[in-house]
N, C-alpha and C. Protein backbone atom coordinates (compact mmCIF):
# COMPACT_ATOMS: atom_id res chain seq x y z
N UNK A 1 14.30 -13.27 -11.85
CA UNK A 1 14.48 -14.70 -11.86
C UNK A 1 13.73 -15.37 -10.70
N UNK A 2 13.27 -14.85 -9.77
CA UNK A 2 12.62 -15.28 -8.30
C UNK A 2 11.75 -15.85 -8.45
N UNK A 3 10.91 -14.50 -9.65
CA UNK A 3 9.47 -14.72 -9.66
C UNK A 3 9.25 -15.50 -10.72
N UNK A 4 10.32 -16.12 -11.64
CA UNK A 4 10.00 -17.30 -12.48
C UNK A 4 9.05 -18.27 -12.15
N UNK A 5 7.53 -18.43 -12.79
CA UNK A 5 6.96 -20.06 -12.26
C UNK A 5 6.12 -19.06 -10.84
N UNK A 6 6.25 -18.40 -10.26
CA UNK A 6 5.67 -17.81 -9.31
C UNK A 6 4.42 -17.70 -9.52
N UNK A 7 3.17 -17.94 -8.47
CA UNK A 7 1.83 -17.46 -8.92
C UNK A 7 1.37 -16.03 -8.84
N UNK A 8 2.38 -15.80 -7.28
CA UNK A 8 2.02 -14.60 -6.60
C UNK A 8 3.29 -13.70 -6.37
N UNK A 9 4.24 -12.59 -6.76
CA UNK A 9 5.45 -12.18 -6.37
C UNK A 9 4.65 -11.21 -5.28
N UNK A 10 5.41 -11.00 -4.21
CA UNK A 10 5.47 -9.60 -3.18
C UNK A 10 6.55 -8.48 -3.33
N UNK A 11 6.13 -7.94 -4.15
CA UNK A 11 7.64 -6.81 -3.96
C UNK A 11 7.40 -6.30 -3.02
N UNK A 12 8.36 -5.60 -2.29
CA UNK A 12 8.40 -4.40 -1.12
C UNK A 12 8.57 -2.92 -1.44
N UNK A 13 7.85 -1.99 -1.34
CA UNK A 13 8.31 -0.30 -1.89
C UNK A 13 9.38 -0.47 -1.14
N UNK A 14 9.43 1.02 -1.63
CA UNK A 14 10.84 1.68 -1.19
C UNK A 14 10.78 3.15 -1.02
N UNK A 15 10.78 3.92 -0.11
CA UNK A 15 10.39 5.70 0.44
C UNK A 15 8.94 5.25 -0.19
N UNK A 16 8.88 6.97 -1.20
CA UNK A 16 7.10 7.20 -0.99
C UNK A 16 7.50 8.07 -2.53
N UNK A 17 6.22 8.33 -3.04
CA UNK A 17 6.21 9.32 -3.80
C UNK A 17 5.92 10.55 -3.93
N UNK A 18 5.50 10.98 -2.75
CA UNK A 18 6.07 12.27 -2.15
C UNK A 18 7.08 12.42 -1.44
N UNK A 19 7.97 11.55 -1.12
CA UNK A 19 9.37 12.34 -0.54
C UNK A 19 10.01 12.80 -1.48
N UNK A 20 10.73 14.11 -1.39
CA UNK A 20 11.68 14.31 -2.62
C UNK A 20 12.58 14.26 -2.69
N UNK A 21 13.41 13.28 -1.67
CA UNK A 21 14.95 12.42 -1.83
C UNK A 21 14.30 10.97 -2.76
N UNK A 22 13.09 10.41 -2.22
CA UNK A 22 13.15 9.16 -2.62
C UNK A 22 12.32 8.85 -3.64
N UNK A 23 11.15 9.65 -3.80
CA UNK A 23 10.35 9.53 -5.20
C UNK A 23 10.47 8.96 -6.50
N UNK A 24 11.91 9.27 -6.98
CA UNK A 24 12.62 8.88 -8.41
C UNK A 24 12.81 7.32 -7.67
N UNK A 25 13.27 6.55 -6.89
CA UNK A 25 13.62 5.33 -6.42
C UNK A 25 12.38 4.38 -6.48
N UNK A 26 11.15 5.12 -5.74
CA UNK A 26 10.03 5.06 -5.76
C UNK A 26 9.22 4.96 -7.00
N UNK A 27 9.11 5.68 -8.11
CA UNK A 27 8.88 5.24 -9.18
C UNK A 27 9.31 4.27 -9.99
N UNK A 28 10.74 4.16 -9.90
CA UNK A 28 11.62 2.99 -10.57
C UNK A 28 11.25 1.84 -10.19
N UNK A 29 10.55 1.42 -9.03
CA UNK A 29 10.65 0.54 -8.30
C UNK A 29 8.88 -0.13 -8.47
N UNK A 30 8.15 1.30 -8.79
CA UNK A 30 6.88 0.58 -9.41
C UNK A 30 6.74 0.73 -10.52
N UNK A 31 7.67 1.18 -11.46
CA UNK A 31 7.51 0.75 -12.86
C UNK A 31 8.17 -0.62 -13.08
N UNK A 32 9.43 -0.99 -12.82
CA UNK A 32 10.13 -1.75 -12.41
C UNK A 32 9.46 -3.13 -12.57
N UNK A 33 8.66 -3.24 -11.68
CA UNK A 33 7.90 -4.50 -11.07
C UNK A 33 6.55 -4.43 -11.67
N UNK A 34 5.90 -3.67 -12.68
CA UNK A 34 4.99 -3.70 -13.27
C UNK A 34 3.46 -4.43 -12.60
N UNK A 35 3.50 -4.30 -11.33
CA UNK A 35 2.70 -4.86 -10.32
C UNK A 35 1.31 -4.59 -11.05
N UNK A 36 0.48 -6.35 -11.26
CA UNK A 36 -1.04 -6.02 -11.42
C UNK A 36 -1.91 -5.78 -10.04
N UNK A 37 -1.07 -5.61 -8.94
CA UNK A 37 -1.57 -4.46 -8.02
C UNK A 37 -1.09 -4.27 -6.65
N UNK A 38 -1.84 -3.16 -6.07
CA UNK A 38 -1.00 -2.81 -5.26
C UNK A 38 -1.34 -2.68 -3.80
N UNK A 39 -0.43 -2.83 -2.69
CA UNK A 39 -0.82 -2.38 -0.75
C UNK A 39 -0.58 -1.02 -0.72
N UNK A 40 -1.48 0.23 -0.22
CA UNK A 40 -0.80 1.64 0.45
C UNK A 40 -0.31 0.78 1.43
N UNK A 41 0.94 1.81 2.23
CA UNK A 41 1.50 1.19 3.28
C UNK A 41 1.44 3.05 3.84
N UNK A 42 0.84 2.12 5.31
CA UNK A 42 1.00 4.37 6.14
C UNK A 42 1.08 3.91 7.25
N UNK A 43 1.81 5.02 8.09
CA UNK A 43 1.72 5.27 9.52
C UNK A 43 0.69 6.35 9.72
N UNK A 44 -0.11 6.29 9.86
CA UNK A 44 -1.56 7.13 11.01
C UNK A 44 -0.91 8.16 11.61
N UNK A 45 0.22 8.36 12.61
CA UNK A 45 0.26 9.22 13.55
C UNK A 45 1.79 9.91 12.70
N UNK A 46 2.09 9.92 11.40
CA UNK A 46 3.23 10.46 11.10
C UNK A 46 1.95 11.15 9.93
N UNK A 47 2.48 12.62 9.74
CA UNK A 47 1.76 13.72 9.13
C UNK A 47 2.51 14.48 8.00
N UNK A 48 3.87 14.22 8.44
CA UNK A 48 4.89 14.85 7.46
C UNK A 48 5.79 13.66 7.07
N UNK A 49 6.06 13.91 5.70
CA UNK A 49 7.48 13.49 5.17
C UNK A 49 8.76 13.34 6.28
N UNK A 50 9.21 11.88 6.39
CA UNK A 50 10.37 12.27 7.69
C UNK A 50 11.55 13.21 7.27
N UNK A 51 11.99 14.36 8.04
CA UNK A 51 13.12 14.75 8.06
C UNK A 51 12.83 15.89 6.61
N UNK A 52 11.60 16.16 6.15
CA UNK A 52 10.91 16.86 5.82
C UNK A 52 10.14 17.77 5.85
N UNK A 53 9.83 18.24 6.48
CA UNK A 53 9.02 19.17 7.70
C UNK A 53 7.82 20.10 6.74
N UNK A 54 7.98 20.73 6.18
CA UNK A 54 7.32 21.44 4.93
C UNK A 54 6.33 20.49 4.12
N UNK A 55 7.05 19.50 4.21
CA UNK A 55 6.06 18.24 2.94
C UNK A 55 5.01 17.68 3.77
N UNK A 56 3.76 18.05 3.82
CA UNK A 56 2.90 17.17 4.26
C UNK A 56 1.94 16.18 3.61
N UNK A 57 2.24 14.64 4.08
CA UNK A 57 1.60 13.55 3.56
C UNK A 57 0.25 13.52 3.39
N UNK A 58 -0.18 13.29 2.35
CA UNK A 58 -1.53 13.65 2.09
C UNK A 58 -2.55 12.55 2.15
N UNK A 59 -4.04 12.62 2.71
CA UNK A 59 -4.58 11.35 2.67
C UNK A 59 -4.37 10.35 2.10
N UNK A 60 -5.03 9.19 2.97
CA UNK A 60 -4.49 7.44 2.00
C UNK A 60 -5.40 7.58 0.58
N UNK A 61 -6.70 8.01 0.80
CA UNK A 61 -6.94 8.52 -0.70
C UNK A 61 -6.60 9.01 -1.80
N UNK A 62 -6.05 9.89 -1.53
CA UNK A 62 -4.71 11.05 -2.16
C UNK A 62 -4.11 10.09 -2.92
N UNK A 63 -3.10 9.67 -2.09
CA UNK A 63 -2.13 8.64 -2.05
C UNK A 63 -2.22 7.68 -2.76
N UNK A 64 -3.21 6.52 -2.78
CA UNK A 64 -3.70 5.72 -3.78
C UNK A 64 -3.71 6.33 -5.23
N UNK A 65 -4.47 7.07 -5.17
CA UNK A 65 -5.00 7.75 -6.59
C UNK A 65 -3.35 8.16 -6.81
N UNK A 66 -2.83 8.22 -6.38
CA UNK A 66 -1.37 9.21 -6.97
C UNK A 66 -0.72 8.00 -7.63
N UNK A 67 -0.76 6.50 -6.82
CA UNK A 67 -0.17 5.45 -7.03
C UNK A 67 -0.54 4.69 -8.07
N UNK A 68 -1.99 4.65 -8.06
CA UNK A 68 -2.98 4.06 -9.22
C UNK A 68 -2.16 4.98 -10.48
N UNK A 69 -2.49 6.25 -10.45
CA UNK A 69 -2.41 6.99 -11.67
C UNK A 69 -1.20 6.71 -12.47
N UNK A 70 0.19 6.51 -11.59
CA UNK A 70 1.46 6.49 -11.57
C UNK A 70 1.90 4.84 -12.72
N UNK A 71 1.16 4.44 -11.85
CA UNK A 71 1.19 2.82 -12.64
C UNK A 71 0.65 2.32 -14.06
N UNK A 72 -0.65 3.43 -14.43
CA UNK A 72 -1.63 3.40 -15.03
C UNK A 72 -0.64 3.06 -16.75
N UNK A 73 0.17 3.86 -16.86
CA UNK A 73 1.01 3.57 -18.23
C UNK A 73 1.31 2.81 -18.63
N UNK A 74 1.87 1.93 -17.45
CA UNK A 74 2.73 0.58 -17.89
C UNK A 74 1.25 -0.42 -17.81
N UNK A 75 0.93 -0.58 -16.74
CA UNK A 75 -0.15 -1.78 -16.33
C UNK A 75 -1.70 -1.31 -15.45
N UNK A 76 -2.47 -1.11 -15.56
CA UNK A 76 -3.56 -1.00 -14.56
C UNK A 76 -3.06 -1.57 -13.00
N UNK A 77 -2.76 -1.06 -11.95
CA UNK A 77 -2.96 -2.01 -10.42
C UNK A 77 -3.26 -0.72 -9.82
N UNK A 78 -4.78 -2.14 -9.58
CA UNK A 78 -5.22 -0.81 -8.73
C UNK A 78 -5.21 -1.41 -6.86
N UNK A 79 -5.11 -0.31 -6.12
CA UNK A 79 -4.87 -1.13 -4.97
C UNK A 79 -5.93 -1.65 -3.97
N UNK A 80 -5.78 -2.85 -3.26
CA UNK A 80 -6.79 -3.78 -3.12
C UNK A 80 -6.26 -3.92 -1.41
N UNK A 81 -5.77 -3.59 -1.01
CA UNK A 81 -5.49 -3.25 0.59
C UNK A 81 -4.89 -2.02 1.41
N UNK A 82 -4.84 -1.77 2.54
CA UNK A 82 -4.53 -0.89 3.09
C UNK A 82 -3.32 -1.62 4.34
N UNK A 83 -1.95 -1.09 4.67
CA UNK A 83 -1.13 -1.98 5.62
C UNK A 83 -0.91 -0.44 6.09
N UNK A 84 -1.74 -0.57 7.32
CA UNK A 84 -0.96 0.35 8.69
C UNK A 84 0.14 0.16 9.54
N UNK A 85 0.93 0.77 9.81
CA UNK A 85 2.00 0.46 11.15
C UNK A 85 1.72 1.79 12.19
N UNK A 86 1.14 0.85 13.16
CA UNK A 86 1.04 1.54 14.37
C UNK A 86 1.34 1.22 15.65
N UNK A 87 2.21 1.28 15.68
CA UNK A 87 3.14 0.92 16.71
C UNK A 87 2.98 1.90 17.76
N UNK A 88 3.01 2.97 17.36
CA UNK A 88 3.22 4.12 18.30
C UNK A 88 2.30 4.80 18.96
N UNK A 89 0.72 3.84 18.66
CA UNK A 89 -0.45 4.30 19.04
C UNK A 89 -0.84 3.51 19.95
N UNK A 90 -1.81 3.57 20.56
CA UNK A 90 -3.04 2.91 21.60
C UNK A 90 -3.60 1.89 21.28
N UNK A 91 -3.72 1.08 21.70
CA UNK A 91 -4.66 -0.39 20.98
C UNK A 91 -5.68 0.10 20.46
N UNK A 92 -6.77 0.92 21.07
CA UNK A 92 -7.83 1.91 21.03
C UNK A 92 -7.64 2.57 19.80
N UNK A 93 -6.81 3.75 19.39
CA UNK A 93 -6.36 4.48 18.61
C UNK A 93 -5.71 3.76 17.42
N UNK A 94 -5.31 2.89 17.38
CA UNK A 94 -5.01 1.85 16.13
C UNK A 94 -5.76 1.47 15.58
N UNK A 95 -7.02 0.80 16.51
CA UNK A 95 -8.41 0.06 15.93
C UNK A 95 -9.35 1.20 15.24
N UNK A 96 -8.83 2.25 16.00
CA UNK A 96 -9.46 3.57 15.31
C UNK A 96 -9.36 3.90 14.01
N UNK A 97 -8.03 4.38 13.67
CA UNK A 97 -7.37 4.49 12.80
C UNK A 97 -7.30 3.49 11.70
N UNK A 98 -7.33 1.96 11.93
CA UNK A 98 -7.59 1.15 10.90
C UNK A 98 -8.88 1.23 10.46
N UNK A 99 -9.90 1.48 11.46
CA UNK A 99 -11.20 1.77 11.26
C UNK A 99 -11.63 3.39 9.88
N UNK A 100 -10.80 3.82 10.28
CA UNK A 100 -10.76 5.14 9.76
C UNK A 100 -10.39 4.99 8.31
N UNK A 101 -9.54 4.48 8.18
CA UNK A 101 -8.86 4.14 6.74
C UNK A 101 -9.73 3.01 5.78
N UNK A 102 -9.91 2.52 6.62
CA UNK A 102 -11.40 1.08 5.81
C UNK A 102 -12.27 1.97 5.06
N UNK A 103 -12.81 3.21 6.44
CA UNK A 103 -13.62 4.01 5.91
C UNK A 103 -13.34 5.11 4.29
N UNK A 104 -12.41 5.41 4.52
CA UNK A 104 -12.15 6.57 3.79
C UNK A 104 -11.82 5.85 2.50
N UNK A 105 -11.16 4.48 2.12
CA UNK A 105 -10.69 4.28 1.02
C UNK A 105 -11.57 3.14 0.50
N UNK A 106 -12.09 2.13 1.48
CA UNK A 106 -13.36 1.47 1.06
C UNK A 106 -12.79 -0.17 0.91
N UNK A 107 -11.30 -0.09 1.35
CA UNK A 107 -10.40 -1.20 0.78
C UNK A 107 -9.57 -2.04 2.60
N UNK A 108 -9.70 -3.09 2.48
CA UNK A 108 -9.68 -3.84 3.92
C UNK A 108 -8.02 -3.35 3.98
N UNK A 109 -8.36 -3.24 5.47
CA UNK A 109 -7.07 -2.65 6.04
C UNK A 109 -6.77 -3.33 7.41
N UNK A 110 -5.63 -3.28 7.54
CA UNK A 110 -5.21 -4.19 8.73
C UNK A 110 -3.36 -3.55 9.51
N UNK A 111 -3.57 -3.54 10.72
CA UNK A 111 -1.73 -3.58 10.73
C UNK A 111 -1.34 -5.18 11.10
N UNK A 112 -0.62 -5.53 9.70
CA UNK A 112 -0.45 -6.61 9.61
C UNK A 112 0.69 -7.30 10.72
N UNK A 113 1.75 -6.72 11.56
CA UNK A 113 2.38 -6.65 12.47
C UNK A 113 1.77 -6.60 13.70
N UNK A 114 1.06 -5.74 14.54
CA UNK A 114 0.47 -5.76 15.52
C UNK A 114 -0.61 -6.78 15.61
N UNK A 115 -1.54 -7.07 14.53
CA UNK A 115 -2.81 -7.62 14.69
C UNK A 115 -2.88 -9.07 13.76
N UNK A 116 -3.30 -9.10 12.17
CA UNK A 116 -3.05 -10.63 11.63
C UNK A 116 -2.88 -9.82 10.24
N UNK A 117 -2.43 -10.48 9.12
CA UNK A 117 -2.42 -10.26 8.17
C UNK A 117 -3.21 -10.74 7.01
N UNK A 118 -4.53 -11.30 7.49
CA UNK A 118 -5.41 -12.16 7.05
C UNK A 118 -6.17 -11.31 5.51
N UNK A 119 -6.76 -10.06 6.41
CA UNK A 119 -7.11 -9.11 5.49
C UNK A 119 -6.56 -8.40 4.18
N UNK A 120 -5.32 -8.87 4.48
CA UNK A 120 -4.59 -8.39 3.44
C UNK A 120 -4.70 -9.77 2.44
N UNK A 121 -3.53 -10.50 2.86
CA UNK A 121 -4.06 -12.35 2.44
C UNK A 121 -5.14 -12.27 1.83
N UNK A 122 -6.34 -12.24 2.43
CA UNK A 122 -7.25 -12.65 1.37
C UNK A 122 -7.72 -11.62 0.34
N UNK A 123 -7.63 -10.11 0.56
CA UNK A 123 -7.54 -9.05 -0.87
C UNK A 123 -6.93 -9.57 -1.92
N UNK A 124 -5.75 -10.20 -1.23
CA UNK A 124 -4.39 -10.92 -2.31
C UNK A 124 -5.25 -12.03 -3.01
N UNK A 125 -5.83 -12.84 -2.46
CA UNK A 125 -5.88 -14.44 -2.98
C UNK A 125 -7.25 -13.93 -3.97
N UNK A 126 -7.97 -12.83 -3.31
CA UNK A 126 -9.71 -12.49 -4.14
C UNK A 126 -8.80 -11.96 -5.25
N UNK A 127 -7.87 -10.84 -5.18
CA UNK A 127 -7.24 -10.58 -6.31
C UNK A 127 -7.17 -11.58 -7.15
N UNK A 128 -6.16 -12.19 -7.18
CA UNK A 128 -5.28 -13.56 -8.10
C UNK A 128 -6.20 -14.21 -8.20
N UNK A 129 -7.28 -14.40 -7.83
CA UNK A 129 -8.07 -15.70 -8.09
C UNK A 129 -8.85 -14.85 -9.35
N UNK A 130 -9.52 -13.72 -9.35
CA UNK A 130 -10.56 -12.69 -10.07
C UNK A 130 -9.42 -12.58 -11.77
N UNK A 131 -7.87 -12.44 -11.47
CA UNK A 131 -7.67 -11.84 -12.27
C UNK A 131 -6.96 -13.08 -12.96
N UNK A 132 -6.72 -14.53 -13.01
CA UNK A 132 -6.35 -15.58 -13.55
C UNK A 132 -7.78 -16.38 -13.69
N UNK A 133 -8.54 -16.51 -13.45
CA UNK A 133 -10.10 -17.00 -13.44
C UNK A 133 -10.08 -18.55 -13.36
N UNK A 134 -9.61 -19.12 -12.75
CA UNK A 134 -9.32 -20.29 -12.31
C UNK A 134 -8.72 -21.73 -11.07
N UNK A 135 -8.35 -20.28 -9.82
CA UNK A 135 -8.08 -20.85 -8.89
C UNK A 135 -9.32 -21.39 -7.95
């Protein structure tokens, strides 16, 4: 009912789809919302599944493609940003790391908390504007 009349909804995930407490929540939640597309969301300096130890998180590449593929049934979204949280890093080592991820996935990335959320914003607005053809 929120997104009644809405141009743009934001859902928020929920875990990951590799954790294997939260995955099933995680799927529900992007079938659910049938999103015409989507943010990875990662922490850089976390390597494993929390409280997981055995499960290791696999590139933001990986990751995408797992998410893309996942969605692919219900709706095409494919994802059009990258949202880091790095909190726990170096100003240096953040800029790195966002740098790193631009690289590897090809898709603007930003930690929208530490730094601006502009990059994301406008993936969003190039989105919605490309895929309604009229704004």
């Amino acid at each position: 009912e929120a997104a009644e009349g809405a141009d743009v909804v934001l859902v928020e995930g929920q875990g990951s789809m590799v954790h294997p407490s939260y995955s099933g929540v995680t799927l529900g939640l992007l079938h659910g919302s049938m999103p015409h597309a989507q943010i990875m969301c990662g922490q850089p300096s976390r390597t494993h599944v929390t409280g997981v130890s055995w499960m290791k998180i696999p590139p933001l590449s990986e990751m995408i493609h797992l998410y893309e593929i996942l969605a692919a049934p219900l709706r095409p979204a494919p994802m059009i940003a990258v949202a880091l949280n790095t909190f726990d890093l170096s100003d240096a080592d953040a800029r790195a790391a966002i740098k790193s991820a631009e690289n590897e996935t090809g898709l603007p990335t930003t930690d929208p908390v530490r730094y601006h959320a502009q990059p994301i914003a406008d993936a969003i607005a190039d989105f919605h504007r490309k895929r309604i053809g009229n704004l």
